[in-house]
C-alpha atoms as a PDB file:
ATOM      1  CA  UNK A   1     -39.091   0.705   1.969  1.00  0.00           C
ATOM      2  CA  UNK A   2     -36.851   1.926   4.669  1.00  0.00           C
ATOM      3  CA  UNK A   3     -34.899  -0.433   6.720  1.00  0.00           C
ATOM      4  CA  UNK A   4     -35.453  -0.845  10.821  1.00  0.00           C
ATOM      5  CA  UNK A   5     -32.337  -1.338  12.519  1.00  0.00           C
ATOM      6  CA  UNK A   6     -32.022  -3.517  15.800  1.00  0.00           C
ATOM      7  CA  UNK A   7     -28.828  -3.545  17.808  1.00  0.00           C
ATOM      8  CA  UNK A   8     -27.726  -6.658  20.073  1.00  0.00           C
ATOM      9  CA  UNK A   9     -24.517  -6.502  22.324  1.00  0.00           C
ATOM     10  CA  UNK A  10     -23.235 -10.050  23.622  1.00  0.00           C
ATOM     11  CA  UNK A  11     -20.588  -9.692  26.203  1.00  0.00           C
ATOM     12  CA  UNK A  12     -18.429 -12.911  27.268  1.00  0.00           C
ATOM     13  CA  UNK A  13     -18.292 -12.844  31.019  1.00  0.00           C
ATOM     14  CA  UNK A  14     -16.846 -16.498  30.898  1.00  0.00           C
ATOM     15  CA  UNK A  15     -12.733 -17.195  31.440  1.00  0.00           C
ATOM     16  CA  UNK A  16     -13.270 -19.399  28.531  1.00  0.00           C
ATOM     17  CA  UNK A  17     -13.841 -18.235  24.756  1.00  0.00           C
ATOM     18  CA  UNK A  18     -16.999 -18.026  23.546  1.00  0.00           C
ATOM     19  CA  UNK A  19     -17.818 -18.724  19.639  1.00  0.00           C
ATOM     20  CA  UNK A  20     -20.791 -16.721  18.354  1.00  0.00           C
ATOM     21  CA  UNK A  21     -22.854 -18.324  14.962  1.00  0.00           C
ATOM     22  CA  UNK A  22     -25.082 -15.812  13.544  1.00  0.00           C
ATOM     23  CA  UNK A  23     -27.256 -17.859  10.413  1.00  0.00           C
ATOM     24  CA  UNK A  24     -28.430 -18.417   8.578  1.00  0.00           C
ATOM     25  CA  UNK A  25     -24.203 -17.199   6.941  1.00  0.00           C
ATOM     26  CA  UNK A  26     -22.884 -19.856   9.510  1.00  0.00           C
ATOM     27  CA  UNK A  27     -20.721 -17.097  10.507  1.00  0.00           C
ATOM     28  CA  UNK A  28     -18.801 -17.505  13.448  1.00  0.00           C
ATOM     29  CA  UNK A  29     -16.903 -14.280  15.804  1.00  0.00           C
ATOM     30  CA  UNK A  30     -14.691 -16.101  18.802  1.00  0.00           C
ATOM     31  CA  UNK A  31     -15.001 -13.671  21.908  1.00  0.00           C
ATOM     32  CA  UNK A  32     -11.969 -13.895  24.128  1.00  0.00           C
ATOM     33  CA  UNK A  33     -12.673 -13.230  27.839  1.00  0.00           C
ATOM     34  CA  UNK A  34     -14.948  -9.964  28.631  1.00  0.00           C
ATOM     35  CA  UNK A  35     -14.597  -9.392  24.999  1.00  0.00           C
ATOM     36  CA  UNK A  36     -18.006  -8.030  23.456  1.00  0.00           C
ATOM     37  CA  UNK A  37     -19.973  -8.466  19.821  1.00  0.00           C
ATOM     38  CA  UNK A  38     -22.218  -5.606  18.966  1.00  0.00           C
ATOM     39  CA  UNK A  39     -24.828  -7.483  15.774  1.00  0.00           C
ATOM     40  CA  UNK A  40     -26.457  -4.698  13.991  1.00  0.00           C
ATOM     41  CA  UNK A  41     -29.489  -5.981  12.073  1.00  0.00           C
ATOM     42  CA  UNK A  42     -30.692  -4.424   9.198  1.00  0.00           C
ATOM     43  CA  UNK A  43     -33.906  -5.431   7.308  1.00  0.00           C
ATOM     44  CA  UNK A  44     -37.246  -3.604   6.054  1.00  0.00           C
ATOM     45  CA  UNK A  45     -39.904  -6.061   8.038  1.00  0.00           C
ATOM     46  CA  UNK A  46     -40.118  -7.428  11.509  1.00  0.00           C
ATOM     47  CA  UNK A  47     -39.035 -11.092  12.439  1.00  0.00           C
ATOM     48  CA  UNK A  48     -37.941 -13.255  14.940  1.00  0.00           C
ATOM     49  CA  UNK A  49     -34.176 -13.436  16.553  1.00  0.00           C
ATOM     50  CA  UNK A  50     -33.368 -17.313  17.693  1.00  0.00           C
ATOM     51  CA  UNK A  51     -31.142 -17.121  20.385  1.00  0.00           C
ATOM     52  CA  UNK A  52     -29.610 -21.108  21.036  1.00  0.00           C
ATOM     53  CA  UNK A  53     -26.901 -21.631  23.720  1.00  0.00           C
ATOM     54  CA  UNK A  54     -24.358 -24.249  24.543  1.00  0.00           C
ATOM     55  CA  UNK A  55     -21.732 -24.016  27.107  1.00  0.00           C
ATOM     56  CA  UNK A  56     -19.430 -22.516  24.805  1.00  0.00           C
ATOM     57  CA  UNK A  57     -21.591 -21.667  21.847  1.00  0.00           C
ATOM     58  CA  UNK A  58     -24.115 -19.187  20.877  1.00  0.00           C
ATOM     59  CA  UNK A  59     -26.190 -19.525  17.811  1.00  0.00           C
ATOM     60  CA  UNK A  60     -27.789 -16.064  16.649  1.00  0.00           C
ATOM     61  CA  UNK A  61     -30.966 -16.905  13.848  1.00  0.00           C
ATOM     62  CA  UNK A  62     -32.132 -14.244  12.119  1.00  0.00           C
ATOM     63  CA  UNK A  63     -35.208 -14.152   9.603  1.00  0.00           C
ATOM     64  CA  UNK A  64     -35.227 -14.129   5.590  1.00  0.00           C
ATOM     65  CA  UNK A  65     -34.142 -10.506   4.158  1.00  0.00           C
ATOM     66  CA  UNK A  66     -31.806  -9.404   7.013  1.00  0.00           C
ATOM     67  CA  UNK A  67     -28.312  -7.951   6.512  1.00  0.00           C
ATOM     68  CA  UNK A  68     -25.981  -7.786  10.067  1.00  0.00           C
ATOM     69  CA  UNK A  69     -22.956  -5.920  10.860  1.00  0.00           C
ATOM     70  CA  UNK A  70     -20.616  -7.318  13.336  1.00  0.00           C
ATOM     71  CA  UNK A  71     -18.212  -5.094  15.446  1.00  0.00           C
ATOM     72  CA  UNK A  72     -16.036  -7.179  18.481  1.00  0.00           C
ATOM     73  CA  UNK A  73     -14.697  -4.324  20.547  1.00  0.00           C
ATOM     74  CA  UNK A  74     -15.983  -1.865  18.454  1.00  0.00           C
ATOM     75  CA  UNK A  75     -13.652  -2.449  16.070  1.00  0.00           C
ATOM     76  CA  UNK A  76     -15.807  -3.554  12.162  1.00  0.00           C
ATOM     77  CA  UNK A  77     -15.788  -7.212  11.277  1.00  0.00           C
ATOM     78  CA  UNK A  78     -18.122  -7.472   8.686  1.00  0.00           C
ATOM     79  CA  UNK A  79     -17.787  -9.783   5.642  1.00  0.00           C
ATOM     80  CA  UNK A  80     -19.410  -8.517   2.610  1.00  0.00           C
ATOM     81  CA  UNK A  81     -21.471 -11.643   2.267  1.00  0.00           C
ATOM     82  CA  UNK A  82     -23.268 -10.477   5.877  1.00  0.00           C
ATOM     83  CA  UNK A  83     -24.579  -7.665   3.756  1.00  0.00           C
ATOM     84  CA  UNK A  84     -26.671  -9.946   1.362  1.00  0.00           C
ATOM     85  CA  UNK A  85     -29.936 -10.296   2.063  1.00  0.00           C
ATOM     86  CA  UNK A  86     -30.538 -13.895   4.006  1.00  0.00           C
ATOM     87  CA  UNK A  87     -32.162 -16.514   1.913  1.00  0.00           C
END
C-alpha cells in the first residue's frame, strides 16, 4: 500500500518560544520567535490529527501507523525513531 502524505506548517507569531509535542514519540521542537515547523506525515490510512494548546505549548497527536518528518526553518530535524511506525 502506498503511503498519503499530509503536510502541516506551525509558525510562532508569539515574542515568547513556543515548544511543539508531536505523540505519541513525546517529541518536542522549541520554535524561537517567527520561527516555523513544517510536520510531514506519512502513513498508508486516514486518521485523525489532535491539535491541544497551552499558552506556550502545542501538542500534535497523530494516529497508530504514522511516520513524521520535522523541518524548523526548512532546515531537517528528524530523529530516526520519528520514522517508526506509531504504536
Amino acid at each position: 500500500m502506498t503511503d498519503t502524505t499530509a503536510k502541516y506548517l506551525i509558525i510562532n507569531r508569539n515574542p515568547e518560544p513556543l515548544t511543539v509535542i508531536v505523540e505519541p514519540w513525546a517529541e518536542e521542537v522549541i520554535l524561537s520567535s517567527d520561527s516555523s515547523l513544517l510536520l510531514t506525515v506519512l502513513c498508508d490510512r486516514e486518521g485523525l490529527l489532535e491539535v491541544v494548546t497551552d499558552l506556550n505549548y502545542l501538542t500534535v497527536g497523530l494516529w497508530t501507523g504514522c511516520r513524521v518528518t520535522l523541518a524548523v526553518n526548512g532546515e531537517n530535524m528528524t530523529l530516526p525513531s520519528l520514522l517508526i511506525p506509531s504504536p
